[in-house]
C-alpha atoms as a PDB file:
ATOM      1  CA  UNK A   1       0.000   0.000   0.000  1.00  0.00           C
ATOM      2  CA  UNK A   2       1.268   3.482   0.781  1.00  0.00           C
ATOM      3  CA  UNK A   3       3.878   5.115   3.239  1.00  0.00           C
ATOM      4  CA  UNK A   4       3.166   5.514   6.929  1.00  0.00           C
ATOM      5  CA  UNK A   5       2.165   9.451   5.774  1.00  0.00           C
ATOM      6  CA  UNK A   6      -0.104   8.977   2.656  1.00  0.00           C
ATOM      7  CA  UNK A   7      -4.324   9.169   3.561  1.00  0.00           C
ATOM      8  CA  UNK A   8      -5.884   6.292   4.321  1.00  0.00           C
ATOM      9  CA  UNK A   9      -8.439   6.996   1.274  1.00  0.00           C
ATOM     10  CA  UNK A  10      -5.769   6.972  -1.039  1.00  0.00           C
ATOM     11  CA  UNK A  11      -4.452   3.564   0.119  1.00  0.00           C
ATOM     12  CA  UNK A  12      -8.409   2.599  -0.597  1.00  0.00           C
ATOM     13  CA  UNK A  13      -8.427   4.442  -4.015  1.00  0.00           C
ATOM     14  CA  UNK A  14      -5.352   2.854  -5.142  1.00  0.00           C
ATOM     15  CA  UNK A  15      -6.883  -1.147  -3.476  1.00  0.00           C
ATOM     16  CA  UNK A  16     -10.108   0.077  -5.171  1.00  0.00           C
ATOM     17  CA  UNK A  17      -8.116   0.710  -8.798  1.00  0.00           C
ATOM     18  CA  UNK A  18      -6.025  -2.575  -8.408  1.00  0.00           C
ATOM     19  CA  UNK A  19      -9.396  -4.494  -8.163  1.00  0.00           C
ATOM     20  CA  UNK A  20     -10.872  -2.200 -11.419  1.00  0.00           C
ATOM     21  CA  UNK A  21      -7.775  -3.236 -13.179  1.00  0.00           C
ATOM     22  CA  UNK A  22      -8.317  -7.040 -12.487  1.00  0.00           C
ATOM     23  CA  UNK A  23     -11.775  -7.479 -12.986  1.00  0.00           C
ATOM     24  CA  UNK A  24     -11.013  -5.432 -16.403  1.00  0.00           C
ATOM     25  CA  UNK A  25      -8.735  -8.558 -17.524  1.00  0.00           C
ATOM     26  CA  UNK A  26     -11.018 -10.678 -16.127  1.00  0.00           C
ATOM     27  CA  UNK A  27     -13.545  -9.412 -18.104  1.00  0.00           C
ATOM     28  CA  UNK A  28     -11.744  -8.956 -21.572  1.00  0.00           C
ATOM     29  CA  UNK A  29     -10.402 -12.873 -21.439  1.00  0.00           C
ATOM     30  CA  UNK A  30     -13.909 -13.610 -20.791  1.00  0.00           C
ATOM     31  CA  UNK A  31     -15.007 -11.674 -23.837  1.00  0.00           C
ATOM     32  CA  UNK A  32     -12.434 -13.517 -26.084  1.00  0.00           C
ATOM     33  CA  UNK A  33     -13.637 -16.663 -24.626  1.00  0.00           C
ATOM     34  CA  UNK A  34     -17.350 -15.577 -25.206  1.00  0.00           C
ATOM     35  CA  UNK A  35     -16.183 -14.557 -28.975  1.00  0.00           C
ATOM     36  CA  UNK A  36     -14.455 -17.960 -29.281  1.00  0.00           C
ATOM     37  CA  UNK A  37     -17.140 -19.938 -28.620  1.00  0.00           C
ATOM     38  CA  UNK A  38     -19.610 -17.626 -30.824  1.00  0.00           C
ATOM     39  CA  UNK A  39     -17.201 -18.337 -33.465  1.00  0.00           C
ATOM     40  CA  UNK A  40     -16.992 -22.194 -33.036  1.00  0.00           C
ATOM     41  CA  UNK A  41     -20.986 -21.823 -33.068  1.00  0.00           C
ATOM     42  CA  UNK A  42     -21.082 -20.260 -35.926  1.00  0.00           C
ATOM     43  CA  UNK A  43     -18.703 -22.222 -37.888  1.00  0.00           C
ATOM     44  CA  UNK A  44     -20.509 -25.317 -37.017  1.00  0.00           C
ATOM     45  CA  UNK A  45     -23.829 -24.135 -37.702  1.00  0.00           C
ATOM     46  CA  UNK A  46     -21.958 -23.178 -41.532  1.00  0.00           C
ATOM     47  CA  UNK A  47     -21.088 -26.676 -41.513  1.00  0.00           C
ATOM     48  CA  UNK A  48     -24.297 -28.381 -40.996  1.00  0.00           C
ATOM     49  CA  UNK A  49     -25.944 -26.094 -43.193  1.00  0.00           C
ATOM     50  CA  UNK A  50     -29.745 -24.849 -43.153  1.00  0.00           C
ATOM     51  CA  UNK A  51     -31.261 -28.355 -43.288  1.00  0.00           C
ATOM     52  CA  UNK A  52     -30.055 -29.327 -39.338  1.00  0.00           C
ATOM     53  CA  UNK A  53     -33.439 -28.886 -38.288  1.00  0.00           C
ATOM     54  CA  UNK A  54     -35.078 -31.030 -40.852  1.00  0.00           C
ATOM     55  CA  UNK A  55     -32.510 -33.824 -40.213  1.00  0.00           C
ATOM     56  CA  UNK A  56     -32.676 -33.902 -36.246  1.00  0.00           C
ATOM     57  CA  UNK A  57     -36.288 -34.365 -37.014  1.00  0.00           C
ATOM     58  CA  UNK A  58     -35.741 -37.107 -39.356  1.00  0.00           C
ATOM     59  CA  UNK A  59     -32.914 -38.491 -36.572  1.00  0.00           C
ATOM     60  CA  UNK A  60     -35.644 -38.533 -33.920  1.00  0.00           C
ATOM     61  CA  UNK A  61     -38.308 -40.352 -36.044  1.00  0.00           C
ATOM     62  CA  UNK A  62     -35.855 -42.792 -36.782  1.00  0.00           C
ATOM     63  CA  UNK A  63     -34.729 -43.019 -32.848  1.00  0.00           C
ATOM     64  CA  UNK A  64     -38.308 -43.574 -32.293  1.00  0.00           C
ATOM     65  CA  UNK A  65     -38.472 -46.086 -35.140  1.00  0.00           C
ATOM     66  CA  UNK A  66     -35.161 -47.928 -33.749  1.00  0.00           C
ATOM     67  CA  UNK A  67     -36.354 -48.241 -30.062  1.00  0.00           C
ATOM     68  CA  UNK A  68     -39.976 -48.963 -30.925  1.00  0.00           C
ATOM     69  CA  UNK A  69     -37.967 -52.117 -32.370  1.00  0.00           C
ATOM     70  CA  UNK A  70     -36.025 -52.751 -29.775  1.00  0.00           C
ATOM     71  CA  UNK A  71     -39.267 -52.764 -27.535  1.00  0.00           C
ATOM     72  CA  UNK A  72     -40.549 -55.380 -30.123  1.00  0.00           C
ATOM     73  CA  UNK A  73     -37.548 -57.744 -30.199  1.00  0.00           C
ATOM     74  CA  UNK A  74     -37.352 -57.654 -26.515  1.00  0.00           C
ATOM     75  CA  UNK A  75     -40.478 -58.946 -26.450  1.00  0.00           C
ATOM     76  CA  UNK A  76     -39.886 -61.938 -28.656  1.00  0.00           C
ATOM     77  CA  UNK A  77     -36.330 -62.737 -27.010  1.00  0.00           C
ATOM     78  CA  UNK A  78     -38.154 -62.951 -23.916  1.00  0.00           C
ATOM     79  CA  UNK A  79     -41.039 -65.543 -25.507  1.00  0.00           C
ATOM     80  CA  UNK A  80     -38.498 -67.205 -27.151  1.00  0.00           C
ATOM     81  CA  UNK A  81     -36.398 -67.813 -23.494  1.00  0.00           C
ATOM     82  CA  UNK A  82     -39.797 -68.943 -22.253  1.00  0.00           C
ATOM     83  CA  UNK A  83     -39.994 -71.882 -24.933  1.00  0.00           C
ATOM     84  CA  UNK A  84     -36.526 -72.769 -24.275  1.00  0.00           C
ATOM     85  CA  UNK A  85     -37.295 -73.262 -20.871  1.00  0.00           C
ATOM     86  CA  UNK A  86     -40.222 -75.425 -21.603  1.00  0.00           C
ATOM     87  CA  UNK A  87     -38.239 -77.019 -24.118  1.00  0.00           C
ATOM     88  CA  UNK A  88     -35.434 -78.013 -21.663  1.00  0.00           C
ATOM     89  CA  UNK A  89     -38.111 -78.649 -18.666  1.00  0.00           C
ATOM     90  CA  UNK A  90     -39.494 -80.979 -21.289  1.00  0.00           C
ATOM     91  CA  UNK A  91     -36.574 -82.561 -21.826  1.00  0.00           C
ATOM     92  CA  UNK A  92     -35.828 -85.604 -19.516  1.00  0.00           C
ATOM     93  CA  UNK A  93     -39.659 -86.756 -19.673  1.00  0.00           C
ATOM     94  CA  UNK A  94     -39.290 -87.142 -23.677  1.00  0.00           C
ATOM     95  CA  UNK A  95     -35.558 -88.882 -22.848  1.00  0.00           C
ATOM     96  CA  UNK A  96     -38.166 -90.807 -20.745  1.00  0.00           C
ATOM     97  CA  UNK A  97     -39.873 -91.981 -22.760  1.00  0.00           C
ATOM     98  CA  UNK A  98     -37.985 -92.223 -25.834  1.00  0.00           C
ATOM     99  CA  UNK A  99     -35.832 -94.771 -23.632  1.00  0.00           C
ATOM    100  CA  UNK A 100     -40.115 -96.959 -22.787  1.00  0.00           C
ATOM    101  CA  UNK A 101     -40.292 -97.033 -26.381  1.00  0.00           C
ATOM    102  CA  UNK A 102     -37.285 -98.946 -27.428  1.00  0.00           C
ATOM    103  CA  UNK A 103     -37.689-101.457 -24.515  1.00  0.00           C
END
């Protein structure tokens, strides 16, 4: 701060410019970052041209499509695991008999 002379509101003045003075850096990196990231917006938006909204929709119905499949081939994996069981439950009593038969 100051000399053992100088007014105490000068020491504040001088605390009071030292904080001005950070928070202004503070603030311009923040505006490059802010004008970075506008820019990487921007370019990417450029890139996927004027037809993004028309394809996300098209990506969603097809989502939809895709798990409304999934729902459906869960379903049948999960008959199909029930007949296996049945199948294998079944099993030894057909081994059973099979083995009367040749008797």
């Amino acid at each position: 701060m100051g000399s053992a002379g100088e007014r105490p509101d000068l020491d504040a003045l001088r605390e009071l410019e030292d904080v001005l003075r950070h928070l202004s850096e503070e603030l311009a990196a923040w505006r490059r970052r802010a004008l970075t990231a506008e820019s990487r917006v921007s370019d990417h938006s450029r890139a996927i041209g004027p037809e993004a909204p028309h394809r996300q929709r098209d990506l969603e119905e097809a989502n939809r499509l895709l798990e409304q499949r999934l729902v459906t081939a869960r379903q049948r994996v999960t008959e199909l695991l029930g007949r296996l069981d049945f199948l294998e439950q079944q099993a030894p009593l057909i081994a059973d008999q099979g083995g009367e038969a040749a008797k």
